[in-house]
PDB file of N, CA and C in Angstrom:
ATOM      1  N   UNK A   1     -16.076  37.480  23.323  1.00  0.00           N
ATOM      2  CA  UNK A   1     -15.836  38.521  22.340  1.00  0.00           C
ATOM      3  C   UNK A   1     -14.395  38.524  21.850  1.00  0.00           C
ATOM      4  N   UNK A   2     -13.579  37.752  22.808  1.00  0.00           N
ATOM      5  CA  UNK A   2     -12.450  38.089  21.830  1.00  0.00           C
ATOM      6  C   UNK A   2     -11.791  36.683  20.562  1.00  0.00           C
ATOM      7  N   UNK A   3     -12.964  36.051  20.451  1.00  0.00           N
ATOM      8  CA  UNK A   3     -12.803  35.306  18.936  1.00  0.00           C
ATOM      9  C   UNK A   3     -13.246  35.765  18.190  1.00  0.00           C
ATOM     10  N   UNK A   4     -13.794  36.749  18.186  1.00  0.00           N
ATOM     11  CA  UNK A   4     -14.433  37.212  17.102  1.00  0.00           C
ATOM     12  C   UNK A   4     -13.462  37.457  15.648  1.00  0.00           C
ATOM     13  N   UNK A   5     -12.527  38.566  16.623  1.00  0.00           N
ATOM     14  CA  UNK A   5     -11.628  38.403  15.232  1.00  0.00           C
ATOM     15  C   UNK A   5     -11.102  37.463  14.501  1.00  0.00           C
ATOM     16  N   UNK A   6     -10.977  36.107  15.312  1.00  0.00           N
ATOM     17  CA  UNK A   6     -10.339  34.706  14.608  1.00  0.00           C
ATOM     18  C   UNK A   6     -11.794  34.143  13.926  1.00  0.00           C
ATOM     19  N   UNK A   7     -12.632  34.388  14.522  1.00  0.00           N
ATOM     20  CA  UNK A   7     -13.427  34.110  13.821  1.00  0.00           C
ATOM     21  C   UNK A   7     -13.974  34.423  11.915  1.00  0.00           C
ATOM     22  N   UNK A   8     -13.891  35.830  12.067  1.00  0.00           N
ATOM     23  CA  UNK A   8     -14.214  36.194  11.225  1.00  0.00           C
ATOM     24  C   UNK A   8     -13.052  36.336   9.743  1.00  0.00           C
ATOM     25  N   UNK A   9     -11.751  36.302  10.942  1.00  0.00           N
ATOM     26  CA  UNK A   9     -10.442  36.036   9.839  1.00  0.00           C
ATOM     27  C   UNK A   9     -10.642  34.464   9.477  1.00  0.00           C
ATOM     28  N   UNK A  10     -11.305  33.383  10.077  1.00  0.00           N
ATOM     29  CA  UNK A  10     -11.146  31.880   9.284  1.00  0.00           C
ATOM     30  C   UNK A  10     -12.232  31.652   8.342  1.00  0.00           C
ATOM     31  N   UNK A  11     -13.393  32.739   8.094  1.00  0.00           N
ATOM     32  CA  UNK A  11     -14.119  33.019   7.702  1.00  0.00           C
ATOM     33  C   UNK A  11     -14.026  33.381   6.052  1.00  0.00           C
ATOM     34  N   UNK A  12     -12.925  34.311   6.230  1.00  0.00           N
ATOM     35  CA  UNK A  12     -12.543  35.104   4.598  1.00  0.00           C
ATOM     36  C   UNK A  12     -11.065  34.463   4.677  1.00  0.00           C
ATOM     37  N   UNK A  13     -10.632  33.777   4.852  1.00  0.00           N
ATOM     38  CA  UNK A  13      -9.283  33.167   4.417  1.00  0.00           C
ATOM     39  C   UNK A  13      -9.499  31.727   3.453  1.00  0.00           C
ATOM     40  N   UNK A  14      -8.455  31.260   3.041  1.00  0.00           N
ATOM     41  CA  UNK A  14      -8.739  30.244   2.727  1.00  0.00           C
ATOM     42  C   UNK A  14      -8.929  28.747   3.397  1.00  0.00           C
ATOM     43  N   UNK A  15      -9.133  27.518   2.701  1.00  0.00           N
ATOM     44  CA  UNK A  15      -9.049  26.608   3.757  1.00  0.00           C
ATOM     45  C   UNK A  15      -7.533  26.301   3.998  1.00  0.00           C
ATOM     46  N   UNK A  16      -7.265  25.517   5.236  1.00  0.00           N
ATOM     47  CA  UNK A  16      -6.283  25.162   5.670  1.00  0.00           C
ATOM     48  C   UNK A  16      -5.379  23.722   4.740  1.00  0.00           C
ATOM     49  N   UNK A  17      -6.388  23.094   4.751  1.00  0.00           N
ATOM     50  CA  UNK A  17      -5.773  21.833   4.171  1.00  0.00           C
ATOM     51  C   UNK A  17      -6.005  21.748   2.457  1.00  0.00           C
ATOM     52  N   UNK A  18      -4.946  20.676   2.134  1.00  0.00           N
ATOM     53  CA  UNK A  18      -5.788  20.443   0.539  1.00  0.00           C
ATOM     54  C   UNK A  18      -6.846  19.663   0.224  1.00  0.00           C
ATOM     55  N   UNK A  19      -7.115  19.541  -1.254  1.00  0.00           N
ATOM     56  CA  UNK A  19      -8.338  18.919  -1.569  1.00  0.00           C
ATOM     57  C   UNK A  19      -7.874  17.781  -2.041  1.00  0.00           C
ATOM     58  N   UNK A  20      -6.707  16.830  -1.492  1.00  0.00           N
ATOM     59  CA  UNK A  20      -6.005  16.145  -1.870  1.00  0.00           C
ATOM     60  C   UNK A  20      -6.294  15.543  -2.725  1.00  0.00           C
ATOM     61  N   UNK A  21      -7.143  14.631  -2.806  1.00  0.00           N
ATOM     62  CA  UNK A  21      -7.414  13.420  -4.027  1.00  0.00           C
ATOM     63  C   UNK A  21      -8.244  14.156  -5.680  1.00  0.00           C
ATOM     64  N   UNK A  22      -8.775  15.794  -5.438  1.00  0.00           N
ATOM     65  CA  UNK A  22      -9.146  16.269  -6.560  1.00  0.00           C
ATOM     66  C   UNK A  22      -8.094  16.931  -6.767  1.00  0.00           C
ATOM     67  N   UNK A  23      -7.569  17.762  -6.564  1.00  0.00           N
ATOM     68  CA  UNK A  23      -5.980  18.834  -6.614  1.00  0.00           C
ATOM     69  C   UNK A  23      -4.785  19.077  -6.080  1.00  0.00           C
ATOM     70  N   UNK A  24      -4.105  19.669  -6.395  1.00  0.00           N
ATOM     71  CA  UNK A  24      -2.916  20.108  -5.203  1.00  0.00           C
ATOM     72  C   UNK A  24      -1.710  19.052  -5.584  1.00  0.00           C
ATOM     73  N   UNK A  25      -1.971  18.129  -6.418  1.00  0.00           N
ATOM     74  CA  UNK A  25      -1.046  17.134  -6.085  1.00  0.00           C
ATOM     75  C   UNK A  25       0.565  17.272  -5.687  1.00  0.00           C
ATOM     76  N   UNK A  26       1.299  17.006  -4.977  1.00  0.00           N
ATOM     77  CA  UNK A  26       2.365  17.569  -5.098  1.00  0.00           C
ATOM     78  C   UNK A  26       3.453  15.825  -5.152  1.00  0.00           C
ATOM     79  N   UNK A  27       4.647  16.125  -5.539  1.00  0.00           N
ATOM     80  CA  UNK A  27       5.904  15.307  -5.731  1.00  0.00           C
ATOM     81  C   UNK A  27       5.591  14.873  -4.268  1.00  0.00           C
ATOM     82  N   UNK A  28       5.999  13.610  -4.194  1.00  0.00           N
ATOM     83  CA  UNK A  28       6.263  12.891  -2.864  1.00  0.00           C
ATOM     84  C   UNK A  28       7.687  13.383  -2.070  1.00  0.00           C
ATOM     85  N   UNK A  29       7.441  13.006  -0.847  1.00  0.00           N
ATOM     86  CA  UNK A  29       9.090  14.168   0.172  1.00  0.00           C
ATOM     87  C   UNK A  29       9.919  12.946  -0.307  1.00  0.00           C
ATOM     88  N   UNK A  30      11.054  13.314  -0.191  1.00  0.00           N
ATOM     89  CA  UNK A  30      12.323  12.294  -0.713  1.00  0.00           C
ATOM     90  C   UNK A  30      12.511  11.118   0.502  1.00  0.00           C
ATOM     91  N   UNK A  31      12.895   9.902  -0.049  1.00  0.00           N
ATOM     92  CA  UNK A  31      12.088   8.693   1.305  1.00  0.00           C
ATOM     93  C   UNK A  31      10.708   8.763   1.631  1.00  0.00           C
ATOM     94  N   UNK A  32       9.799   8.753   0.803  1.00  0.00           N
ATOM     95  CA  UNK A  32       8.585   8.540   1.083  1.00  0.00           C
ATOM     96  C   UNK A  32       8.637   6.973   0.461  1.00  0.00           C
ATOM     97  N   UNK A  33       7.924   6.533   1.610  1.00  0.00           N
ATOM     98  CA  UNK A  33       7.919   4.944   1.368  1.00  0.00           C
ATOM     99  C   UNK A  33       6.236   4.741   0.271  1.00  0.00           C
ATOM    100  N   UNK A  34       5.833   4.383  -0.592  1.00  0.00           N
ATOM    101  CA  UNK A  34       4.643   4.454  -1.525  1.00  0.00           C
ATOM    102  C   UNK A  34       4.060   3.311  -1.580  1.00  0.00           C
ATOM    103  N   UNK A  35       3.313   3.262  -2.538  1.00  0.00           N
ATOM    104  CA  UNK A  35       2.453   1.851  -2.820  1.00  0.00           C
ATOM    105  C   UNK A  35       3.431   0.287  -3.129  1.00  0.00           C
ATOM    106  N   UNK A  36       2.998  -0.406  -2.638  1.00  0.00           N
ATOM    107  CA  UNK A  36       3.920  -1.895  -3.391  1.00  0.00           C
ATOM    108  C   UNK A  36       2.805  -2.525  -3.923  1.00  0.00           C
ATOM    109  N   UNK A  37       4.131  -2.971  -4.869  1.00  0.00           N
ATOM    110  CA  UNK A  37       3.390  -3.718  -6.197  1.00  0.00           C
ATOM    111  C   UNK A  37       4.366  -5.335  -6.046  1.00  0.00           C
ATOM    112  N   UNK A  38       3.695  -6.289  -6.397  1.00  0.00           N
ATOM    113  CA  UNK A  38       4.170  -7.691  -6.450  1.00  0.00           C
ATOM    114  C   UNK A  38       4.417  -7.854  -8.325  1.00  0.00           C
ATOM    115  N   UNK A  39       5.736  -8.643  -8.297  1.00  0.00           N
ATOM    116  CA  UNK A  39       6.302  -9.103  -9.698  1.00  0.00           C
ATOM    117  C   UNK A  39       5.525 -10.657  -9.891  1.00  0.00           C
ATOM    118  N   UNK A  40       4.523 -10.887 -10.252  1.00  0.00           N
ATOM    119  CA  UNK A  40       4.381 -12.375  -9.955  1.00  0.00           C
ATOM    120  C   UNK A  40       5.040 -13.444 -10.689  1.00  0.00           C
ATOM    121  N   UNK A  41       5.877 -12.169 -12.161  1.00  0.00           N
ATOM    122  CA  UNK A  41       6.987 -13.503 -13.054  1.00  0.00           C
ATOM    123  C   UNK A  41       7.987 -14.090 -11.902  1.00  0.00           C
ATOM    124  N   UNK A  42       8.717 -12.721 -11.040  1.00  0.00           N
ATOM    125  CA  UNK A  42       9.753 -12.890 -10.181  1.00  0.00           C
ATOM    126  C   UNK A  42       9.459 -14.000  -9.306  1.00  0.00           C
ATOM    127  N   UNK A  43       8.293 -14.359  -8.662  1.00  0.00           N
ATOM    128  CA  UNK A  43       7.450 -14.737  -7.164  1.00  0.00           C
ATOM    129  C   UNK A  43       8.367 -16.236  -7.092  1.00  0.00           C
ATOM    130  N   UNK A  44       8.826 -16.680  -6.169  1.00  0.00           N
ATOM    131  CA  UNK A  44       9.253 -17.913  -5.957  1.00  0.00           C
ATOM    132  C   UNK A  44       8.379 -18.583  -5.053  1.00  0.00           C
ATOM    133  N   UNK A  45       7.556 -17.899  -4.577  1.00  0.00           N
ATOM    134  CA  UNK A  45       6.708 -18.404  -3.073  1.00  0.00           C
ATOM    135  C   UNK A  45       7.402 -18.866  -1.999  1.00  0.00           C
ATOM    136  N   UNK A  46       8.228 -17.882  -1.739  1.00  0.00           N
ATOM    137  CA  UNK A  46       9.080 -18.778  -1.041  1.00  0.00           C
ATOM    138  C   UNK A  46       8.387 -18.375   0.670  1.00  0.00           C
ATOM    139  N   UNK A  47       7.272 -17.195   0.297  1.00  0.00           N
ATOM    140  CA  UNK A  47       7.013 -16.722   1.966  1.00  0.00           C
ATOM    141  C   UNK A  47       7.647 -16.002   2.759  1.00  0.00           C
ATOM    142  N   UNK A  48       9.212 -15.635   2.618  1.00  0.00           N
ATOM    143  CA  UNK A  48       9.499 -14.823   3.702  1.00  0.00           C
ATOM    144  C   UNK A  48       9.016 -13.236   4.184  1.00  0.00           C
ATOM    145  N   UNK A  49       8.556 -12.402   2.780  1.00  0.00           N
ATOM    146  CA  UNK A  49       7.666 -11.678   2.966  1.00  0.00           C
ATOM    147  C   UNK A  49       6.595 -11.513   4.103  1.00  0.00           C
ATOM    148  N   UNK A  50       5.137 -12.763   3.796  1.00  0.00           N
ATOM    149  CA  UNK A  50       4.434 -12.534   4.267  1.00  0.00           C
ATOM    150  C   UNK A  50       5.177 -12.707   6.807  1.00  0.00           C
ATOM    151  N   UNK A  51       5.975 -13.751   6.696  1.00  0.00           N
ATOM    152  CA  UNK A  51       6.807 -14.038   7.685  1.00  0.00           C
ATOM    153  C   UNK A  51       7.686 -12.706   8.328  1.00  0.00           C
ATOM    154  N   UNK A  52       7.928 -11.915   7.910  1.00  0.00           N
ATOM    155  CA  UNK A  52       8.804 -10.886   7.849  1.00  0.00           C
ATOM    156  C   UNK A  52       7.483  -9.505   8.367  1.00  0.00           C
ATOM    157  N   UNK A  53       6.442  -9.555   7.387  1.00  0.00           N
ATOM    158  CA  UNK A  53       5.775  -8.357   7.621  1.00  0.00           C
ATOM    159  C   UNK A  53       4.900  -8.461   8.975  1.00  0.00           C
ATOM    160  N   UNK A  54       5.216  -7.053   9.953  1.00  0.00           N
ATOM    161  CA  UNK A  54       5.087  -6.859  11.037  1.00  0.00           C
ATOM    162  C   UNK A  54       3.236  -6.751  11.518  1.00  0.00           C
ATOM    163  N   UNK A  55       2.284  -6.213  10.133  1.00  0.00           N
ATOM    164  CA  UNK A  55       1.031  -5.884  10.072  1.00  0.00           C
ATOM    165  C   UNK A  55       0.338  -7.175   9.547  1.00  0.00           C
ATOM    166  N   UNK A  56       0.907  -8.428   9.148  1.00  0.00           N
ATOM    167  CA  UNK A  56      -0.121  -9.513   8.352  1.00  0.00           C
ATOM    168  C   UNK A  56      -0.551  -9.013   7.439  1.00  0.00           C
ATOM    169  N   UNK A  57      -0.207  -8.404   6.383  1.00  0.00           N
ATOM    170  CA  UNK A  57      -0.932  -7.645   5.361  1.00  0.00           C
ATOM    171  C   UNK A  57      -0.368  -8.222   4.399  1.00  0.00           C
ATOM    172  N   UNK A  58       0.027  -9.699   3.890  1.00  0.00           N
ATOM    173  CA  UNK A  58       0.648 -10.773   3.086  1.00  0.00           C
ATOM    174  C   UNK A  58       0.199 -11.668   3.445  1.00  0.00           C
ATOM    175  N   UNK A  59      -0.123 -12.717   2.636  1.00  0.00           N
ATOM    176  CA  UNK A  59      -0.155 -13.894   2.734  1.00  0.00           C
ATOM    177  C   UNK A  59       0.289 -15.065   1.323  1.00  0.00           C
ATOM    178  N   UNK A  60       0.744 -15.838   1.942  1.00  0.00           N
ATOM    179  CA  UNK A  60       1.309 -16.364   0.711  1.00  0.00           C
ATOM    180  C   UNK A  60       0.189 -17.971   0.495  1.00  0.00           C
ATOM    181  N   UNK A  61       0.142 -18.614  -0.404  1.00  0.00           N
ATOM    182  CA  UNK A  61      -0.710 -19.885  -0.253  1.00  0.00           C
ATOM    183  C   UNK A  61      -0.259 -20.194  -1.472  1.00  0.00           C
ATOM    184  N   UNK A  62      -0.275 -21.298  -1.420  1.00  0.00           N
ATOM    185  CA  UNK A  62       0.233 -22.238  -1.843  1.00  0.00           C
ATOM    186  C   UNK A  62      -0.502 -23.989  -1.771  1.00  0.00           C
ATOM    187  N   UNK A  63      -1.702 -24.170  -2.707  1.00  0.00           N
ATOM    188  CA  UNK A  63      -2.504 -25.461  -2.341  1.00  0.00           C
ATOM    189  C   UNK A  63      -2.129 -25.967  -3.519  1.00  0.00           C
ATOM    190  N   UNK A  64      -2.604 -27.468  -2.925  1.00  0.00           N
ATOM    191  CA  UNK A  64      -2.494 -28.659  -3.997  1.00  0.00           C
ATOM    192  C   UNK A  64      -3.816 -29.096  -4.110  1.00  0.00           C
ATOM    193  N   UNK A  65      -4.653 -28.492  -5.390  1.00  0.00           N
ATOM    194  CA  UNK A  65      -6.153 -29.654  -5.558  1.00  0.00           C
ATOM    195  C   UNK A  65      -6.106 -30.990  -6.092  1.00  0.00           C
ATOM    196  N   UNK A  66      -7.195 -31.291  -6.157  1.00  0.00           N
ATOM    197  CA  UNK A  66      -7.549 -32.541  -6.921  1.00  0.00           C
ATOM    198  C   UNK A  66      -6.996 -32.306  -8.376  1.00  0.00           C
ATOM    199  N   UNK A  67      -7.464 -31.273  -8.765  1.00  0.00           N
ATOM    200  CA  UNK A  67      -7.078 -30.903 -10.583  1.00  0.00           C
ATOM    201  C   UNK A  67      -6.197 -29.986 -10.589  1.00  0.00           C
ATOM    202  N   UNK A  68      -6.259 -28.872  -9.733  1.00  0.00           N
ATOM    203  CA  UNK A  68      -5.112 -27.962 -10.158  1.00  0.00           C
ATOM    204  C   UNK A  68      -4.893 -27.599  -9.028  1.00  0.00           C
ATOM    205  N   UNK A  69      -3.427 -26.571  -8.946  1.00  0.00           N
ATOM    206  CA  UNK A  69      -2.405 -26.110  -8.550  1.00  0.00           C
ATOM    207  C   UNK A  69      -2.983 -24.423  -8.336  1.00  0.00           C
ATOM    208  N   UNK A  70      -3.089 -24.193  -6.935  1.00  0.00           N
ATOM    209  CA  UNK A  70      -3.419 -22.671  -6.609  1.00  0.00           C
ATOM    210  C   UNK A  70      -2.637 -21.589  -5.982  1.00  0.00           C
ATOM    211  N   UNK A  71      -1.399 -21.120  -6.327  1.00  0.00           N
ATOM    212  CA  UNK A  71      -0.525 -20.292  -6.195  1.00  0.00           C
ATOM    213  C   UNK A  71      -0.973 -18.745  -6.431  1.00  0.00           C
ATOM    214  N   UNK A  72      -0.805 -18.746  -4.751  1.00  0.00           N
ATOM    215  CA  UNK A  72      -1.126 -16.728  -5.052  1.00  0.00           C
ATOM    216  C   UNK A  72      -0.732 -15.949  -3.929  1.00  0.00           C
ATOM    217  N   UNK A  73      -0.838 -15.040  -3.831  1.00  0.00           N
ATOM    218  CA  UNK A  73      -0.496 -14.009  -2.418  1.00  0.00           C
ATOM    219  C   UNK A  73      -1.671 -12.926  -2.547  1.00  0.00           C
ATOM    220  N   UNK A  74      -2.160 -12.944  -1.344  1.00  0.00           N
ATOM    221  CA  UNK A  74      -2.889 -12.554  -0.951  1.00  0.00           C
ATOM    222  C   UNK A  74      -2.562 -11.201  -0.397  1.00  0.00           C
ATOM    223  N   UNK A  75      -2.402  -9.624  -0.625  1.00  0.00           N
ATOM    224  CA  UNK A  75      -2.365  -8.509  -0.009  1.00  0.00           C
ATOM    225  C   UNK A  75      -3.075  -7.701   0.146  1.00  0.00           C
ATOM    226  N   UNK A  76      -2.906  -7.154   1.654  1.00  0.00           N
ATOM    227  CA  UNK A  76      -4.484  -6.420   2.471  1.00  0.00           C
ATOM    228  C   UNK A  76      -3.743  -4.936   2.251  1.00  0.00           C
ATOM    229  N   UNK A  77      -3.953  -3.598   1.117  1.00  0.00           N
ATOM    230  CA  UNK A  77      -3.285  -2.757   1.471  1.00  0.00           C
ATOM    231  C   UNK A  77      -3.318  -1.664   2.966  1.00  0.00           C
ATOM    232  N   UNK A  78      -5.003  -1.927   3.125  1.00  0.00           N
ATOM    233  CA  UNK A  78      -5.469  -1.155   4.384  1.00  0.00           C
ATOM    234  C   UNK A  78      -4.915  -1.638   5.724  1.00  0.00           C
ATOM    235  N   UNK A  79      -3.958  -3.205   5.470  1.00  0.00           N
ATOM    236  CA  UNK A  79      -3.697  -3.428   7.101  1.00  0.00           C
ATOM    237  C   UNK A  79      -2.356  -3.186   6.826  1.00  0.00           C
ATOM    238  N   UNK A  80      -1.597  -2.444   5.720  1.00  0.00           N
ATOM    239  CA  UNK A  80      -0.073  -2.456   5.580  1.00  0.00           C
ATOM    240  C   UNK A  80       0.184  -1.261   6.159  1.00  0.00           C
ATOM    241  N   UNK A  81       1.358  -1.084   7.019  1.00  0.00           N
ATOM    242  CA  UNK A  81       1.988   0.228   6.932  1.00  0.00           C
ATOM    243  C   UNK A  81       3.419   0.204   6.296  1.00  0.00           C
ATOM    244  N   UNK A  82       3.559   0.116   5.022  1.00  0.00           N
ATOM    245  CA  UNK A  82       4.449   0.066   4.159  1.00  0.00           C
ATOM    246  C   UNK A  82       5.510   0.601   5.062  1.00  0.00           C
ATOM    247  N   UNK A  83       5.765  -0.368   5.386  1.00  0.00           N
ATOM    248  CA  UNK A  83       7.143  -0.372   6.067  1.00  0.00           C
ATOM    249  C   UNK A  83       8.376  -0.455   5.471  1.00  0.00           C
ATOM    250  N   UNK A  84       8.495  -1.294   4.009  1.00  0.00           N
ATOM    251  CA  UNK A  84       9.193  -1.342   3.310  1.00  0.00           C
ATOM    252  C   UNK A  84       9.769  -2.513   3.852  1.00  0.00           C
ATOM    253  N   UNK A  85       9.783  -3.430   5.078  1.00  0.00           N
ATOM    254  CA  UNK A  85      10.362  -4.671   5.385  1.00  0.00           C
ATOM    255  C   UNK A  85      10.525  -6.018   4.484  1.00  0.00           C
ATOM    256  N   UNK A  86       8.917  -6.077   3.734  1.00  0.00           N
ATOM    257  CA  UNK A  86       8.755  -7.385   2.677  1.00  0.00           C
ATOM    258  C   UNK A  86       9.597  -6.705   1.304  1.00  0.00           C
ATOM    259  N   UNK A  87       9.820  -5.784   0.985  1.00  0.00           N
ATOM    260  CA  UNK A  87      10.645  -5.457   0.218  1.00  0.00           C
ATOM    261  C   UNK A  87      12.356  -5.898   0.212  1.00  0.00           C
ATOM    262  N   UNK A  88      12.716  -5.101   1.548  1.00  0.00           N
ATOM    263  CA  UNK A  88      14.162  -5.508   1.505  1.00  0.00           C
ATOM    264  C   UNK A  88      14.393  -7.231   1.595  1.00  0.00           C
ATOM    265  N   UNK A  89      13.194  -7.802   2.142  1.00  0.00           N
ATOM    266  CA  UNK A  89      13.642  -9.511   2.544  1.00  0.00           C
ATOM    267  C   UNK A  89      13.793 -10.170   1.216  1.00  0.00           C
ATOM    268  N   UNK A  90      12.342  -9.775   0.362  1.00  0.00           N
ATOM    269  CA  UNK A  90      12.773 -10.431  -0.998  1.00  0.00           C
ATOM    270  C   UNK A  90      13.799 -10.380  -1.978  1.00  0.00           C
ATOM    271  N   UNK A  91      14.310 -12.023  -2.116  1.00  0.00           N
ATOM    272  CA  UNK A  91      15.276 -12.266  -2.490  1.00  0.00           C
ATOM    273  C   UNK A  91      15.798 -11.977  -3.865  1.00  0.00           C
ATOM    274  N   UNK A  92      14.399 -12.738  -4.694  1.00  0.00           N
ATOM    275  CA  UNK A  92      14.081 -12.386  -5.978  1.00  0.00           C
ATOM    276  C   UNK A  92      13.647 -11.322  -6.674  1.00  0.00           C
ATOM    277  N   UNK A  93      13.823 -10.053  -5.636  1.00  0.00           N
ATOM    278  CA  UNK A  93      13.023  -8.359  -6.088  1.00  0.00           C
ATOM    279  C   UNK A  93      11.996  -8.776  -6.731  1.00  0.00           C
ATOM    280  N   UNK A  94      10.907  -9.724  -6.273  1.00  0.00           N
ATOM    281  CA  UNK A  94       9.809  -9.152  -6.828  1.00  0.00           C
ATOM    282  C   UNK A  94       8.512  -8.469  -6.392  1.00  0.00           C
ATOM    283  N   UNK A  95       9.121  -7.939  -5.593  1.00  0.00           N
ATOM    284  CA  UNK A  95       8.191  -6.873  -4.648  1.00  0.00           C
ATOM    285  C   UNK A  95       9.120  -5.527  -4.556  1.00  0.00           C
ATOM    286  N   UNK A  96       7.748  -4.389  -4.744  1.00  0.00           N
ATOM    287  CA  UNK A  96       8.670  -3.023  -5.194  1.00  0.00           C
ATOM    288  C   UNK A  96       7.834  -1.921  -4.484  1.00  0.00           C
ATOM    289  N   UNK A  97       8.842  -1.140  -4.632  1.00  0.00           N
ATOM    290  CA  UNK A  97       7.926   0.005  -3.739  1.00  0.00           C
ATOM    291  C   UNK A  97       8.197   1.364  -4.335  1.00  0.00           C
ATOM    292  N   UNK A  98       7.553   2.090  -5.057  1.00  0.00           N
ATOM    293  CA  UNK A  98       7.702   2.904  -5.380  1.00  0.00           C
ATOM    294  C   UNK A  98       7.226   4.374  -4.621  1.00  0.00           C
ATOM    295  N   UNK A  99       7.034   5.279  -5.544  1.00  0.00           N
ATOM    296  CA  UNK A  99       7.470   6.721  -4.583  1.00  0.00           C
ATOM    297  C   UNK A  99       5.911   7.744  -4.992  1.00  0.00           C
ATOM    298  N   UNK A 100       5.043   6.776  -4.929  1.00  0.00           N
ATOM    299  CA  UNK A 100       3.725   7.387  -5.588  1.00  0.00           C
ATOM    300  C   UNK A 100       2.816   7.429  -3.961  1.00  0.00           C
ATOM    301  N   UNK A 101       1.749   8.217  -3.679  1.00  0.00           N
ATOM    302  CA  UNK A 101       0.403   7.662  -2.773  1.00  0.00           C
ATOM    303  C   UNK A 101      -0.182   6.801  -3.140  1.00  0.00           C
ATOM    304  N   UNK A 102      -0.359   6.526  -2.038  1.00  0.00           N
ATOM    305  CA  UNK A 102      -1.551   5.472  -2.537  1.00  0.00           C
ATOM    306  C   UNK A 102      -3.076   6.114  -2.846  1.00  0.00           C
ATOM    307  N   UNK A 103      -3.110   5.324  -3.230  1.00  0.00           N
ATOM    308  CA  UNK A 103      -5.003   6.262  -3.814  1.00  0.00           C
ATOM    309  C   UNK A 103      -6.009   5.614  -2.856  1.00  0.00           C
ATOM    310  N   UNK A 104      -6.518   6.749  -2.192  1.00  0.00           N
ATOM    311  CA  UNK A 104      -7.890   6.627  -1.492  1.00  0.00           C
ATOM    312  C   UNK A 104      -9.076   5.658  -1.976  1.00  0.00           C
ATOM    313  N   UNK A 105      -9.801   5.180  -1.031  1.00  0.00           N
ATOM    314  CA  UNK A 105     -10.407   4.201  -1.681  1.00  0.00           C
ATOM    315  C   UNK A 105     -11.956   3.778  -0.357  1.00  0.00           C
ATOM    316  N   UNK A 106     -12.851   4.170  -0.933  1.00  0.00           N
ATOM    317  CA  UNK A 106     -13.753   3.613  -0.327  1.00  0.00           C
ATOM    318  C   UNK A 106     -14.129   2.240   0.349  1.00  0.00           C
ATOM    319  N   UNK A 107     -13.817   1.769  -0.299  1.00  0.00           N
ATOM    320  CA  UNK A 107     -13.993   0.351  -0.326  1.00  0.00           C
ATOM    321  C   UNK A 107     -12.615  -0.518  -0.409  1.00  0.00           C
ATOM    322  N   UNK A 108     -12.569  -1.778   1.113  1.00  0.00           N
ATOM    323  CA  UNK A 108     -11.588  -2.229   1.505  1.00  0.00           C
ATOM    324  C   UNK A 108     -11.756  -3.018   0.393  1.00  0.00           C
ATOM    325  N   UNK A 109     -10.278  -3.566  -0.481  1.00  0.00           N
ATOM    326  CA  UNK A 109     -10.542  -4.410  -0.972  1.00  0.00           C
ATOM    327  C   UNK A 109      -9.551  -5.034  -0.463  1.00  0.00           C
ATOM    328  N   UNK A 110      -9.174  -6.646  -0.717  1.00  0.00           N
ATOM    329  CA  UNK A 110      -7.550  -7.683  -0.510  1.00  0.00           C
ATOM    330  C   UNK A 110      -6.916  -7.535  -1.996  1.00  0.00           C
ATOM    331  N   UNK A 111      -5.643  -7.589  -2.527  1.00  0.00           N
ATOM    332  CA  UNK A 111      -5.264  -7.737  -3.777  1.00  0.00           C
ATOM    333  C   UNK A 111      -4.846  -9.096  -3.677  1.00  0.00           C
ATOM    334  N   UNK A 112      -5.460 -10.008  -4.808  1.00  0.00           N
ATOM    335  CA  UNK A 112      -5.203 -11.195  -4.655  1.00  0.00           C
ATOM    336  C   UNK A 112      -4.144 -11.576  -6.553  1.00  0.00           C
ATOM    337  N   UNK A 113      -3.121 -12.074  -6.164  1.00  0.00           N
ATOM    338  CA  UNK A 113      -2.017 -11.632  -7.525  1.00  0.00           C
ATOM    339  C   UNK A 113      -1.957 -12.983  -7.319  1.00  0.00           C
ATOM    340  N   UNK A 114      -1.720 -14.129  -8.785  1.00  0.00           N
ATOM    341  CA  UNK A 114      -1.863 -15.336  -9.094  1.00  0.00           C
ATOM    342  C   UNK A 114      -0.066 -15.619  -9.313  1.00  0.00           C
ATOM    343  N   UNK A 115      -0.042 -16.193  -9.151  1.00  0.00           N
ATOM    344  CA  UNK A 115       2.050 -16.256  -9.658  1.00  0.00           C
ATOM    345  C   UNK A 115       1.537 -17.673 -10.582  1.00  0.00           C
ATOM    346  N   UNK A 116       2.144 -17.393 -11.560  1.00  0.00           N
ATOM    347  CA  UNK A 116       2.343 -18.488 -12.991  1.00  0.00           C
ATOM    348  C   UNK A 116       3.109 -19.731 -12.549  1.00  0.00           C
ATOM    349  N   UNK A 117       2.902 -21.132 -12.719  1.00  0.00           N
ATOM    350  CA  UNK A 117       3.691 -22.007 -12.526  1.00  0.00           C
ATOM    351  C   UNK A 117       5.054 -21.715 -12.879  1.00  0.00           C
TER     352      UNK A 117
END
């Protein structure tokens, strides 16, 4: 008997948390580390990124076919904890990190970004 009152106060109050991904949005806290994005004009392939990041959530490749040339990086955002590490290593800034969330997402996908000869 004596939850009752908590009871019935969580009852007529509001909810606790937000409805994050439909409302509420708010400014990110100052040093919030956010989504990264790859420059693929910048990309040298040079790898120290994927070498550097602590989660494997990079990969760099780099093949030679019969006919063509397959240059790309491969990024897993669900195995990153944006650490911000492949950021500071790259030489050429072409990896960035901005001050946004990341957006929820049902479905794991890899981001696979092509770098131009």
């Amino acid at each position: 008997m004596r939850m009752l009152p908590t009871i019935v106060k969580n009852l007529l109050s509001r909810p606790a948390t937000r409805r994050y991904p439909f409302k509420d949005l708010r400014e990110p806290f100052p040093g919030y580390r956010g989504r990264i994005s790859f420059d693929p004009n910048k990309c040298d392939l040079c790898g120290d990124c994927a070498r550097v990041c602590p989660s494997a959530a990079i990969e760099v490749s780099l093949e030679i076919g019969v006919n063509r040339e397959k240059r790309q990086i491969r990024y897993d955002p669900f195995k990153c904890i944006y650490c911000g590490t492949c950021v500071e290593t790259c030489l050429p800034q072409a990896i960035s990190q901005d001050k946004h969330y990341t957006k929820p997402s049902a479905v794991k996908e890899v981001e696979i970004i092509n770098v131009p000869l």
